[in-house]
PDB file of N, CA and C in Angstrom:
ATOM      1  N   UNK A   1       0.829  -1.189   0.000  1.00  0.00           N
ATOM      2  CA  UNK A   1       0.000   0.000   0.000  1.00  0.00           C
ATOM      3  C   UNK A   1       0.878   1.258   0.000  1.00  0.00           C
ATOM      4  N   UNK A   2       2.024   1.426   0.944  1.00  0.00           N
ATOM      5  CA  UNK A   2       2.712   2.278   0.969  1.00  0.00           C
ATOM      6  C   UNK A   2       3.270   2.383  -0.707  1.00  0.00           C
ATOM      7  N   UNK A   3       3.872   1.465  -0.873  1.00  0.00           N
ATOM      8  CA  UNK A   3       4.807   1.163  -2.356  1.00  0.00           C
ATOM      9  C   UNK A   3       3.452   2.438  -3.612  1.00  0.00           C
ATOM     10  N   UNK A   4       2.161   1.541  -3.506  1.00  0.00           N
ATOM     11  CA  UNK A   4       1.152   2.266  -4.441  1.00  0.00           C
ATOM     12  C   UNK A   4       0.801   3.767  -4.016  1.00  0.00           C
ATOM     13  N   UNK A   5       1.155   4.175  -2.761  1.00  0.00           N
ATOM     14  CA  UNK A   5       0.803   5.564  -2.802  1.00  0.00           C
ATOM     15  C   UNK A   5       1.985   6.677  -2.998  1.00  0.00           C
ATOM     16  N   UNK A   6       2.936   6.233  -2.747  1.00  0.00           N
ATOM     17  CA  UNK A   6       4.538   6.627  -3.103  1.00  0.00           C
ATOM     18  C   UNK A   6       4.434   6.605  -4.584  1.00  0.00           C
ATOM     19  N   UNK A   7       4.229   6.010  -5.458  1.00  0.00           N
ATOM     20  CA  UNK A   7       4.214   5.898  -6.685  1.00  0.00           C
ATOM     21  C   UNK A   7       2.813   6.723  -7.466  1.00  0.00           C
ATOM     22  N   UNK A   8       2.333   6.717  -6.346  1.00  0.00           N
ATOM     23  CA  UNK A   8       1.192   8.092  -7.304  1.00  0.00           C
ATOM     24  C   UNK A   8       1.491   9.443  -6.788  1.00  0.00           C
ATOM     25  N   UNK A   9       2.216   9.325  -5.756  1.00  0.00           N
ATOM     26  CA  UNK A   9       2.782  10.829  -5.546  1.00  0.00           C
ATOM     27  C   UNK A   9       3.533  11.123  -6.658  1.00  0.00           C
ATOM     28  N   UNK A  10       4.628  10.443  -7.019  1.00  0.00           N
ATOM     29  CA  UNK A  10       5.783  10.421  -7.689  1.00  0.00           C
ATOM     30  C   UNK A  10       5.445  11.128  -8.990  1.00  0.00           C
ATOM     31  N   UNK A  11       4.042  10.098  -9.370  1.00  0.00           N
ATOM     32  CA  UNK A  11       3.990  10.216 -11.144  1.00  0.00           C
ATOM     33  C   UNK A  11       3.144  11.833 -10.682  1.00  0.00           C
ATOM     34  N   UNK A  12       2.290  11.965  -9.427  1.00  0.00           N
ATOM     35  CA  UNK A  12       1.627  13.419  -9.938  1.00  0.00           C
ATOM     36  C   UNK A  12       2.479  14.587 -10.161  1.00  0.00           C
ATOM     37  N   UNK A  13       3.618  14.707  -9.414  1.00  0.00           N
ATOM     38  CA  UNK A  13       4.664  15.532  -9.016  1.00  0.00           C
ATOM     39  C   UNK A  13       5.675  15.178 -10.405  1.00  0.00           C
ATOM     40  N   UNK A  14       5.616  14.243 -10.970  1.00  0.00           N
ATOM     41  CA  UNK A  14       6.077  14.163 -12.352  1.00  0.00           C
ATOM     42  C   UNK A  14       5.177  14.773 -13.630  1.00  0.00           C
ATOM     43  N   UNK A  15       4.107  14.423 -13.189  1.00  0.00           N
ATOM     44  CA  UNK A  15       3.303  15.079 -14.158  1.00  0.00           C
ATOM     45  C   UNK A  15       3.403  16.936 -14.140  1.00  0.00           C
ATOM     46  N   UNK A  16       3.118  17.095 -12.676  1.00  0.00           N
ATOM     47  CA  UNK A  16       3.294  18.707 -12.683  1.00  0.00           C
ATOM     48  C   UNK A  16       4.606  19.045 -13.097  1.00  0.00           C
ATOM     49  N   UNK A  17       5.364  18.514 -12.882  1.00  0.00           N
ATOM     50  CA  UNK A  17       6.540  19.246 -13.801  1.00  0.00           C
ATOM     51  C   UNK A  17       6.621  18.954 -15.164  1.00  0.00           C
ATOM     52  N   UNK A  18       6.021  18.145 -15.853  1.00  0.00           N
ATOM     53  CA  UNK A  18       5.918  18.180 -17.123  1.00  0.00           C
ATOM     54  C   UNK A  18       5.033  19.143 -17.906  1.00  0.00           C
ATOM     55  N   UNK A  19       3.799  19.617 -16.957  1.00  0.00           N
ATOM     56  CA  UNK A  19       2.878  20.103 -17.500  1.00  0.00           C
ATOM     57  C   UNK A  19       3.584  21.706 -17.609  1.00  0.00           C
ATOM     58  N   UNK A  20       4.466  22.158 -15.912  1.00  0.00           N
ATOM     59  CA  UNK A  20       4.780  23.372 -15.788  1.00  0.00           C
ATOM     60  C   UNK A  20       6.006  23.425 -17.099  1.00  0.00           C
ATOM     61  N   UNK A  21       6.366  22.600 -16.915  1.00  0.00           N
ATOM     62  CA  UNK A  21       7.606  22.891 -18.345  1.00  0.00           C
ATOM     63  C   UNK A  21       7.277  22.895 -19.444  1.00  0.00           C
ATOM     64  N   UNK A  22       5.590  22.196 -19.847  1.00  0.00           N
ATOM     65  CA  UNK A  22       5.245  22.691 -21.207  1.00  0.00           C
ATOM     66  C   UNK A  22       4.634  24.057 -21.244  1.00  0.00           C
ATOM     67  N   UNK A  23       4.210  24.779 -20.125  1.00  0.00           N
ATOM     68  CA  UNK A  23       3.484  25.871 -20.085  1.00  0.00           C
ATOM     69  C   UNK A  23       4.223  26.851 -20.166  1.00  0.00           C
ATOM     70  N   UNK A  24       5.562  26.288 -19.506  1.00  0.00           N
ATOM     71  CA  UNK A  24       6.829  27.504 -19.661  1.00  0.00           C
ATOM     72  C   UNK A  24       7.528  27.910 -21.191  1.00  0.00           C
ATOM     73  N   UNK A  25       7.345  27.018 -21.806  1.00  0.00           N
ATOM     74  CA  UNK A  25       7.997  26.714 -23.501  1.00  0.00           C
ATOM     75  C   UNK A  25       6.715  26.985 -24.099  1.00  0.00           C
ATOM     76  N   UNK A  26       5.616  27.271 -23.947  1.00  0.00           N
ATOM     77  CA  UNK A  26       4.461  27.549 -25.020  1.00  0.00           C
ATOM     78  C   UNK A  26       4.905  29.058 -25.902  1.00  0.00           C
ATOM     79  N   UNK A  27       4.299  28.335 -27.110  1.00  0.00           N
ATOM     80  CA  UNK A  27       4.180  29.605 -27.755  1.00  0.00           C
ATOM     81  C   UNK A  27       3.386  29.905 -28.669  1.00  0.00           C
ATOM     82  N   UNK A  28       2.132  29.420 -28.057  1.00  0.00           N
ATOM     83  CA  UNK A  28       0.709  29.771 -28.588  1.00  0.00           C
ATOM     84  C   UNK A  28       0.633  28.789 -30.296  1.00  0.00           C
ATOM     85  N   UNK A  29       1.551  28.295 -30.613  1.00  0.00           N
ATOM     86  CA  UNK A  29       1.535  27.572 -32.079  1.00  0.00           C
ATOM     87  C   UNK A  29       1.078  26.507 -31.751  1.00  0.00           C
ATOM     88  N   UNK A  30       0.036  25.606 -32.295  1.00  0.00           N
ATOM     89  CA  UNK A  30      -0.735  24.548 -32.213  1.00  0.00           C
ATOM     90  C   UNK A  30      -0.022  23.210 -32.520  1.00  0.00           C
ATOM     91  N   UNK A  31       0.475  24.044 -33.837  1.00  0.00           N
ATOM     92  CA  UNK A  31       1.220  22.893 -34.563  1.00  0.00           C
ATOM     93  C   UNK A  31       2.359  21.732 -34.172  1.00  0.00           C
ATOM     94  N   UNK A  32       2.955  22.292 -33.393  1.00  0.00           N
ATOM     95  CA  UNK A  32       4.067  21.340 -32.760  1.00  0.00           C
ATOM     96  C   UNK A  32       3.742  21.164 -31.295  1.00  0.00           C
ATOM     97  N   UNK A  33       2.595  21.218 -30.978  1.00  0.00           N
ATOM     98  CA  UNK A  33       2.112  21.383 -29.435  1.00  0.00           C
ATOM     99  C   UNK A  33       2.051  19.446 -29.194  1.00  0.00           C
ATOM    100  N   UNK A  34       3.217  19.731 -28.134  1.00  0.00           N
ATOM    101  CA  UNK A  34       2.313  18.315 -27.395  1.00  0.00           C
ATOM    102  C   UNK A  34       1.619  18.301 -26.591  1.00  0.00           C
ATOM    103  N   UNK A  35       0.870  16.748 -26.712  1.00  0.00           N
ATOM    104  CA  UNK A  35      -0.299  16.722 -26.045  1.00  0.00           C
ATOM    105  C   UNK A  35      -0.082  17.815 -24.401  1.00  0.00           C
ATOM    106  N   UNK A  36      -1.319  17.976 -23.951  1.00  0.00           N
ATOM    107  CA  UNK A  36      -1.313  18.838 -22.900  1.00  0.00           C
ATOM    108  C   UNK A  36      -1.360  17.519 -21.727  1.00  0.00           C
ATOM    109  N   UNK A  37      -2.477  16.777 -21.903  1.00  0.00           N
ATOM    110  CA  UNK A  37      -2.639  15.879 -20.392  1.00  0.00           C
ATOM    111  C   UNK A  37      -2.342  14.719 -21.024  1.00  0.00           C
ATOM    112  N   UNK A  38      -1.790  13.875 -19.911  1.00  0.00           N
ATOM    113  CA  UNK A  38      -1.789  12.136 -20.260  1.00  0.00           C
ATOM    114  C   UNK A  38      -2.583  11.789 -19.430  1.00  0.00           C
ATOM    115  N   UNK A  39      -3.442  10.784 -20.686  1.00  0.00           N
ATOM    116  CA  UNK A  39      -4.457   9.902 -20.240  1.00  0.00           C
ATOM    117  C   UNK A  39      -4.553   9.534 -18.461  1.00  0.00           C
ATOM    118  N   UNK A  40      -5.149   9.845 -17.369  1.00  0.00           N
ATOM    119  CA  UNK A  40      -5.199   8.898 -16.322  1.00  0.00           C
ATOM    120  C   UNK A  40      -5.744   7.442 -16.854  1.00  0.00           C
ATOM    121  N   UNK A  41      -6.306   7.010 -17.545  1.00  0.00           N
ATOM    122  CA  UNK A  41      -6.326   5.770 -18.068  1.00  0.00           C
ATOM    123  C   UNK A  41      -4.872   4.995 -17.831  1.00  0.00           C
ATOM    124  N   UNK A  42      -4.119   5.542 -18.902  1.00  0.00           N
ATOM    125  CA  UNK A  42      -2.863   5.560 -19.570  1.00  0.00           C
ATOM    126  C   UNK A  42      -2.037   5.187 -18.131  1.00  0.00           C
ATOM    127  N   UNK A  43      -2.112   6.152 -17.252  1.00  0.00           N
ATOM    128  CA  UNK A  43      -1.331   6.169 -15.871  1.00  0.00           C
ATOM    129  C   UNK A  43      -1.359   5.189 -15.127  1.00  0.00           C
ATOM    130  N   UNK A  44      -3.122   4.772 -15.008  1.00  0.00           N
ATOM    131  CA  UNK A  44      -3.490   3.816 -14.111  1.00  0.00           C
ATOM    132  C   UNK A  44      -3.125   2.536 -14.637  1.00  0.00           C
ATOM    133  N   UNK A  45      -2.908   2.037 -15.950  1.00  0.00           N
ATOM    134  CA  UNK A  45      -2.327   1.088 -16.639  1.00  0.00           C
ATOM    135  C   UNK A  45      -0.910   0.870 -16.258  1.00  0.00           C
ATOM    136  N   UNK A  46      -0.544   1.611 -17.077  1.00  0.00           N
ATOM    137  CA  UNK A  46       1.009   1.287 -16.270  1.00  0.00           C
ATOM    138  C   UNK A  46       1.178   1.073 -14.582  1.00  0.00           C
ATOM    139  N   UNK A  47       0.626   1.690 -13.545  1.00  0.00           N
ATOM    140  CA  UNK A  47       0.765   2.100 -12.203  1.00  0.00           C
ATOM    141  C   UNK A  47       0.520   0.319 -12.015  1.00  0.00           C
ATOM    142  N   UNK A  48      -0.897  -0.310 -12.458  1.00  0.00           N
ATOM    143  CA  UNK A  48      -1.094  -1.471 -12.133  1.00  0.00           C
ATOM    144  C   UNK A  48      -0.252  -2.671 -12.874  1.00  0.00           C
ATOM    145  N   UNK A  49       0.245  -2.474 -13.874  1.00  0.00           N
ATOM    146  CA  UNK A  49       1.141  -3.276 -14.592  1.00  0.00           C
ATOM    147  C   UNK A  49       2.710  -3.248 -14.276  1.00  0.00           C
ATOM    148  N   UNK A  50       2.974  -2.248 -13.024  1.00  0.00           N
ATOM    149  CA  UNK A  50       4.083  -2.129 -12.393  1.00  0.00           C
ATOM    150  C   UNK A  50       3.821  -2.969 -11.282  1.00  0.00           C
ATOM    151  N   UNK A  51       3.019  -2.737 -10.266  1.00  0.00           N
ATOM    152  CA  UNK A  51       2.718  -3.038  -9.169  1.00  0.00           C
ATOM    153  C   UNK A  51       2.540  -4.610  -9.751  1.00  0.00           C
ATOM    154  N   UNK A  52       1.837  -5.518 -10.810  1.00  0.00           N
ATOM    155  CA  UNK A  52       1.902  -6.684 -10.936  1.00  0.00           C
ATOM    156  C   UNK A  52       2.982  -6.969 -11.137  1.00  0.00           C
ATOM    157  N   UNK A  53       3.728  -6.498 -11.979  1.00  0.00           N
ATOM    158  CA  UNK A  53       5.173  -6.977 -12.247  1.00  0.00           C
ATOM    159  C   UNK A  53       6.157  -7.158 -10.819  1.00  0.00           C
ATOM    160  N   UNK A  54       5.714  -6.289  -9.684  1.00  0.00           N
ATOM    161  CA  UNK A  54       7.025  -6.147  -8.664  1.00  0.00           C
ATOM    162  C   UNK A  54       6.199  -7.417  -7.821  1.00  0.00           C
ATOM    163  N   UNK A  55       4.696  -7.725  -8.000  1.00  0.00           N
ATOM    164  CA  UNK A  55       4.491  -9.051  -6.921  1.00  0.00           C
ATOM    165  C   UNK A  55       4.615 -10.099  -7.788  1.00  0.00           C
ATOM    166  N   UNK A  56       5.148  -9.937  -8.937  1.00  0.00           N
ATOM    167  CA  UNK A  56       5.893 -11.369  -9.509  1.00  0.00           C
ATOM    168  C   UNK A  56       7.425 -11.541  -9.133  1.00  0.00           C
ATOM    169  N   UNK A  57       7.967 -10.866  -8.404  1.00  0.00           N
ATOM    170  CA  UNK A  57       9.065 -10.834  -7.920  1.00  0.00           C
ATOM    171  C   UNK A  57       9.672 -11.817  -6.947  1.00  0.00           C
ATOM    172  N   UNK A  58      10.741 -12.516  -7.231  1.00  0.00           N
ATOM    173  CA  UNK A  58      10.599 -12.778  -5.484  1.00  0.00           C
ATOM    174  C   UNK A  58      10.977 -12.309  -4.089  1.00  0.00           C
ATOM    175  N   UNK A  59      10.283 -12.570  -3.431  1.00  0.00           N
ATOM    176  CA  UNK A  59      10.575 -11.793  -2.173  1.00  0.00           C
ATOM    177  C   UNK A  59      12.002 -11.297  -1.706  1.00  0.00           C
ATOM    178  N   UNK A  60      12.983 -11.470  -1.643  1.00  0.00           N
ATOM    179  CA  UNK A  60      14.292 -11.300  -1.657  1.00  0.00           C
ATOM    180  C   UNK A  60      14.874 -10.025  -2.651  1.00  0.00           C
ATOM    181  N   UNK A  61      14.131 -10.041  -3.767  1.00  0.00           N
ATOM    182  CA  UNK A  61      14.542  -9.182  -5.435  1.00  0.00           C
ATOM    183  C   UNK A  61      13.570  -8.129  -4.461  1.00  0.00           C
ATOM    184  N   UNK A  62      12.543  -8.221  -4.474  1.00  0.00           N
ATOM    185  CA  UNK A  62      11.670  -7.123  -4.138  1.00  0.00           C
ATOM    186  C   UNK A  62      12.002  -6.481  -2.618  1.00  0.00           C
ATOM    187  N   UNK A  63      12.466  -7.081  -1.787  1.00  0.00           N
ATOM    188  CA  UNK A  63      12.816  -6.877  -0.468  1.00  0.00           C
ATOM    189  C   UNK A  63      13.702  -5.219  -0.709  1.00  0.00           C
ATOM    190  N   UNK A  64      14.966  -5.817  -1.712  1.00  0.00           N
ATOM    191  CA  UNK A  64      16.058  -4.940  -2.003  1.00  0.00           C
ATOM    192  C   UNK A  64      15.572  -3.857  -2.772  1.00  0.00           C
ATOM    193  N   UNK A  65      14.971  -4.230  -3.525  1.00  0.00           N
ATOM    194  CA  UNK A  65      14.554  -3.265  -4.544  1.00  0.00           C
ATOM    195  C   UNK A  65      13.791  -2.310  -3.689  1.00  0.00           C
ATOM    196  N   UNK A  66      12.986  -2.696  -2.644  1.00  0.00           N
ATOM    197  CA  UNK A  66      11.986  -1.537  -2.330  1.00  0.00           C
ATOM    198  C   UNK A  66      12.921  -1.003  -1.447  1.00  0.00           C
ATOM    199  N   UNK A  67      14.105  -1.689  -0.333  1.00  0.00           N
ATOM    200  CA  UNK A  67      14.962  -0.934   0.500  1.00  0.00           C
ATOM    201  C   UNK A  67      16.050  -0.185  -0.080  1.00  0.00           C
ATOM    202  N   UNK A  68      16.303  -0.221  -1.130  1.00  0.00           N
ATOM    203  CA  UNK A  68      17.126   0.633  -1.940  1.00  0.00           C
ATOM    204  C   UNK A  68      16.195   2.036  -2.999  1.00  0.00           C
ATOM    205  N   UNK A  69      15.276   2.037  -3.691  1.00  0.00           N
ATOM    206  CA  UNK A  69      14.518   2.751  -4.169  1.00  0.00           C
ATOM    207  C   UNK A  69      13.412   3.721  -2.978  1.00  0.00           C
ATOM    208  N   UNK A  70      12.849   2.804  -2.408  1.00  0.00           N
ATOM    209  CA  UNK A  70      11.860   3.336  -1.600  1.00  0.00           C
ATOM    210  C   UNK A  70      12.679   4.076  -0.509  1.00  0.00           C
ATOM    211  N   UNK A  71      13.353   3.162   0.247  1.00  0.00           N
ATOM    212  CA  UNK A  71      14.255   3.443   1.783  1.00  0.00           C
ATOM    213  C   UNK A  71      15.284   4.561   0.922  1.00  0.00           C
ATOM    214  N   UNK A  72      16.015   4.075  -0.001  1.00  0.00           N
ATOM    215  CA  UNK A  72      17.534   5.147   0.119  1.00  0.00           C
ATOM    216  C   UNK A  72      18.647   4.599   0.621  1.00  0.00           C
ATOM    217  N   UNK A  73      18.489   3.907   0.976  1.00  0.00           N
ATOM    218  CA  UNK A  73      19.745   2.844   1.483  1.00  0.00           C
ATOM    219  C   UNK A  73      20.757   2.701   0.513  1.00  0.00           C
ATOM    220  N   UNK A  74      22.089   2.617   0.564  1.00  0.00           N
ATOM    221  CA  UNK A  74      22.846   2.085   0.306  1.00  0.00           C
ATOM    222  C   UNK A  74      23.162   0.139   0.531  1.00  0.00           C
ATOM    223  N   UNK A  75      23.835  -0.311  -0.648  1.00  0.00           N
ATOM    224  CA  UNK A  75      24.001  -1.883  -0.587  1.00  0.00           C
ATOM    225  C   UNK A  75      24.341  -2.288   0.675  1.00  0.00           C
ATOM    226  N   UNK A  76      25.423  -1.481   0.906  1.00  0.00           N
ATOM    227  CA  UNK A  76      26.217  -1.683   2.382  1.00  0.00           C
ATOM    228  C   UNK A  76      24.818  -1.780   3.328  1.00  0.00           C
ATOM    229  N   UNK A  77      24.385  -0.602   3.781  1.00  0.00           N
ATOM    230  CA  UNK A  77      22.980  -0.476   4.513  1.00  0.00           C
ATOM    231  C   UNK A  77      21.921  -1.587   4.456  1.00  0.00           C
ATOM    232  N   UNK A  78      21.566  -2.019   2.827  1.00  0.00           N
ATOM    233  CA  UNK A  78      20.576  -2.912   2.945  1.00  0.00           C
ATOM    234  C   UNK A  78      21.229  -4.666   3.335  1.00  0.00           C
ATOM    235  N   UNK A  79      22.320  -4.746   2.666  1.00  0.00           N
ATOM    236  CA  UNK A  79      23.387  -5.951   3.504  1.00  0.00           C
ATOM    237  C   UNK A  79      23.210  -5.797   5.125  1.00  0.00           C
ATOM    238  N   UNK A  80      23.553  -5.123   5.407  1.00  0.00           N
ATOM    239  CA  UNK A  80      23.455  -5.064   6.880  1.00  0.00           C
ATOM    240  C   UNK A  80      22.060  -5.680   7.526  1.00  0.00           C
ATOM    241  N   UNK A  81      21.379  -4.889   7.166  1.00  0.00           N
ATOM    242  CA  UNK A  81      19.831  -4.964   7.316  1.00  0.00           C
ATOM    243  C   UNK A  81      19.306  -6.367   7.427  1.00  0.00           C
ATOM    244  N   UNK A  82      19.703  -6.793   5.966  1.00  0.00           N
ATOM    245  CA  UNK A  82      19.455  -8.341   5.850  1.00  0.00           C
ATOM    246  C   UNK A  82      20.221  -9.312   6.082  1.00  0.00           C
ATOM    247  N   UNK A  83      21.280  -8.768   6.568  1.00  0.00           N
ATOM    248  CA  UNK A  83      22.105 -10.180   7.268  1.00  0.00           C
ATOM    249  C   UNK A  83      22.569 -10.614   5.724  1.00  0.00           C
ATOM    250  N   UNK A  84      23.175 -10.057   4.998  1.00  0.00           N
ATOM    251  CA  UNK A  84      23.962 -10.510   3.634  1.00  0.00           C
ATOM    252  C   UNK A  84      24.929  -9.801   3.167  1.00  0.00           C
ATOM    253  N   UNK A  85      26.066 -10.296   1.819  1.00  0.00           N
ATOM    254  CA  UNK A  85      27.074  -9.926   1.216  1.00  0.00           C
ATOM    255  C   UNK A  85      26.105  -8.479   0.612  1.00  0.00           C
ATOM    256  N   UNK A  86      27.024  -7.329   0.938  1.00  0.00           N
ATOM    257  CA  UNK A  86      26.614  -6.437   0.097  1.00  0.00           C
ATOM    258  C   UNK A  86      27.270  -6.779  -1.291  1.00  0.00           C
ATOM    259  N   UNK A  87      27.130  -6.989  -1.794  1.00  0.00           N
ATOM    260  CA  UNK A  87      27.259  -7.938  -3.701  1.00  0.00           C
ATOM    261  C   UNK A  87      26.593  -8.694  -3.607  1.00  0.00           C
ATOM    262  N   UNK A  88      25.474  -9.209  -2.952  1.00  0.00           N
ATOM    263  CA  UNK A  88      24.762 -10.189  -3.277  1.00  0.00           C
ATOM    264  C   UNK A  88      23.259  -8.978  -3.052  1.00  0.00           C
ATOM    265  N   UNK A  89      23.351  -8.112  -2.288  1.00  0.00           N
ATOM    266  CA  UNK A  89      22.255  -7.179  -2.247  1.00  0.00           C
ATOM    267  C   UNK A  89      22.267  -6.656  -3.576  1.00  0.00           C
ATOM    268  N   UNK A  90      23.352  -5.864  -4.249  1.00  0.00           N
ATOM    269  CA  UNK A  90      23.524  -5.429  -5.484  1.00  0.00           C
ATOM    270  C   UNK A  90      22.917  -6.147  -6.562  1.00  0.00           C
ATOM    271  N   UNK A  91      23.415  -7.672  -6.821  1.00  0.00           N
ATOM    272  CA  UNK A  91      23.099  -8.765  -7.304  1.00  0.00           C
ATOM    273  C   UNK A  91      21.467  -8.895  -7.612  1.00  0.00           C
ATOM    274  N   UNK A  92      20.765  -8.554  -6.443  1.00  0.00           N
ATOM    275  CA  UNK A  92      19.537  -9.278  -6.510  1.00  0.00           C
ATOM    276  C   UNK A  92      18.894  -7.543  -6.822  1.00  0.00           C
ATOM    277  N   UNK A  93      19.156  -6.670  -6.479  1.00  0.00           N
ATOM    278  CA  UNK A  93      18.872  -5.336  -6.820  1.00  0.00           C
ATOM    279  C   UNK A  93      19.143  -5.306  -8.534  1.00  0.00           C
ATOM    280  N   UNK A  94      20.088  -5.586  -9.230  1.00  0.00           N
ATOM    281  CA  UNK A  94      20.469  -5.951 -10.303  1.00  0.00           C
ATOM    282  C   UNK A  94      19.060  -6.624 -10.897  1.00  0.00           C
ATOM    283  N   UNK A  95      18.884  -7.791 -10.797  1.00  0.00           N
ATOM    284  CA  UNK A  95      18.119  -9.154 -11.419  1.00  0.00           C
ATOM    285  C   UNK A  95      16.692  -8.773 -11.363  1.00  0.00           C
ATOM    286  N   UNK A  96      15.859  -7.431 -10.063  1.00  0.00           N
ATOM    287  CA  UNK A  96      15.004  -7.290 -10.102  1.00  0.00           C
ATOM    288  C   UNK A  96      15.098  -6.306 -11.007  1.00  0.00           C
ATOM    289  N   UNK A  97      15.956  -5.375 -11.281  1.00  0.00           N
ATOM    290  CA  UNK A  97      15.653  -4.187 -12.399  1.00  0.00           C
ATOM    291  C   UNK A  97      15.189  -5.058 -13.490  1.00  0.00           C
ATOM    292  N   UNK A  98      16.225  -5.841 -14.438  1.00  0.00           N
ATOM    293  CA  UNK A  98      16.112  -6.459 -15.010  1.00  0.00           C
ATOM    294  C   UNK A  98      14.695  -7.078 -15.261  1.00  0.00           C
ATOM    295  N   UNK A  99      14.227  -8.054 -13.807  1.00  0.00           N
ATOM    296  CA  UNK A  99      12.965  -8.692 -14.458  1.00  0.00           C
ATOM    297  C   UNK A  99      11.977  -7.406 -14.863  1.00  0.00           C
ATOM    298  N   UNK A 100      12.062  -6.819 -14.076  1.00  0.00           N
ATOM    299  CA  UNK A 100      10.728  -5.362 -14.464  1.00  0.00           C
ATOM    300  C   UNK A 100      11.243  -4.742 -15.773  1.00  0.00           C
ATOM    301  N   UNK A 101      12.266  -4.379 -16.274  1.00  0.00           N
ATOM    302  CA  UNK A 101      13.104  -4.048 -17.335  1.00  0.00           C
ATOM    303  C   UNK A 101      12.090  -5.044 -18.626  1.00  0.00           C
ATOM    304  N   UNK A 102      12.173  -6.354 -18.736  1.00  0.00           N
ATOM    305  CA  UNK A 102      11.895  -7.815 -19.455  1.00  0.00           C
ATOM    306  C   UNK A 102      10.264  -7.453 -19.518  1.00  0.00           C
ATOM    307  N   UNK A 103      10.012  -7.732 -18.667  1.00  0.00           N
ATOM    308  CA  UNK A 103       8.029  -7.607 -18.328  1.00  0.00           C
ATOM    309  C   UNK A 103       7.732  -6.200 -18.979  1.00  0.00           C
ATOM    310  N   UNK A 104       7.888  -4.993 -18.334  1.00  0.00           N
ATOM    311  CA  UNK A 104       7.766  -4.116 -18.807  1.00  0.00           C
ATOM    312  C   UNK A 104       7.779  -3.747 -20.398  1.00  0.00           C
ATOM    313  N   UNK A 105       8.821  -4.405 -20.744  1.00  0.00           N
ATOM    314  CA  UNK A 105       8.800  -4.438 -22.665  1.00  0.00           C
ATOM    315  C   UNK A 105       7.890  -5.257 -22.729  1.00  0.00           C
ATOM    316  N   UNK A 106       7.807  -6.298 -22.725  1.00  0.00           N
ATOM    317  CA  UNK A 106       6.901  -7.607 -23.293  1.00  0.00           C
ATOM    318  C   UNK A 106       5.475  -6.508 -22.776  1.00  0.00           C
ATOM    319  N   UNK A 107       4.986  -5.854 -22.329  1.00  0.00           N
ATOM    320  CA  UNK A 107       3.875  -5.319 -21.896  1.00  0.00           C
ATOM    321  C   UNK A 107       3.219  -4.403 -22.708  1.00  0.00           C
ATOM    322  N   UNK A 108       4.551  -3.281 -23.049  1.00  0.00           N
ATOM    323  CA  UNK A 108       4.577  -2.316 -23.930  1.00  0.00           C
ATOM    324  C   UNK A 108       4.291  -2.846 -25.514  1.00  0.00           C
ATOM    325  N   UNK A 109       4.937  -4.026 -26.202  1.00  0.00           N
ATOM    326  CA  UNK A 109       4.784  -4.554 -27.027  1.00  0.00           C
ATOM    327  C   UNK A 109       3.552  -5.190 -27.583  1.00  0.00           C
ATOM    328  N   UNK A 110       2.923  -5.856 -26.248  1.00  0.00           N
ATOM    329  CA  UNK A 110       1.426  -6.627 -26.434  1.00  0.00           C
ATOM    330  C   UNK A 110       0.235  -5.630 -25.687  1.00  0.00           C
ATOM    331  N   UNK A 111       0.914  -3.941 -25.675  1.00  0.00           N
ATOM    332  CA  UNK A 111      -0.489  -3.633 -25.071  1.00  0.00           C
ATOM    333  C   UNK A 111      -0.408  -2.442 -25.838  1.00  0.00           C
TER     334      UNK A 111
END
């Protein structure tokens, strides 16, 4: 739950700066205008096709991944944490980018 509301902060606060940086570069010409809003459709798709992808994870890949992304931790830090080789935290921090990296295309491709 935390993970899903962190991640809609993220994208709104991403969105407002996309929107303020197109408003800052306008220049009233239609023609080369990009779009103004992205789909919340669009958002909520991806948001849930992330969140499936990270509980196909296994617990260990996802452990790191959320204590390094979410927390801020350093390898050293999350090694500690978990009672492991920091290179093996890296390792599995590694393998989860990756699987979400893999899924994520195959997603983009068939959706």
């Amino acid at each position: 739950m935390l993970a899903s509301v962190r991640r809609a902060a993220i994208d709104r606060a991403r969105s407002d700066e996309r929107r303020a940086a197109r408003e800052a570069r306008a220049d009233g010409g239609l023609g080369d205008a990009e779009p103004q809003f992205e789909s919340p459709a669009l958002a909520d798709d991806r948001r849930t096709a992330i969140e499936a992808s990270l509980r196909r994870l296994p617990e260990a890949q996802r452990e790191v991944l959320a204590l390094k992304i979410w927390g801020g931790l350093t390898f050293e830090q999350i090694a500690a944490q978990l009672d492991l080789p920091p290179n093996t935290a890296a390792s599995r921090y590694r393998y989860a980018l990756e699987a979400l990296r893999r899924e994520m295309t195959v997603a983009n491709c068939h959706g």
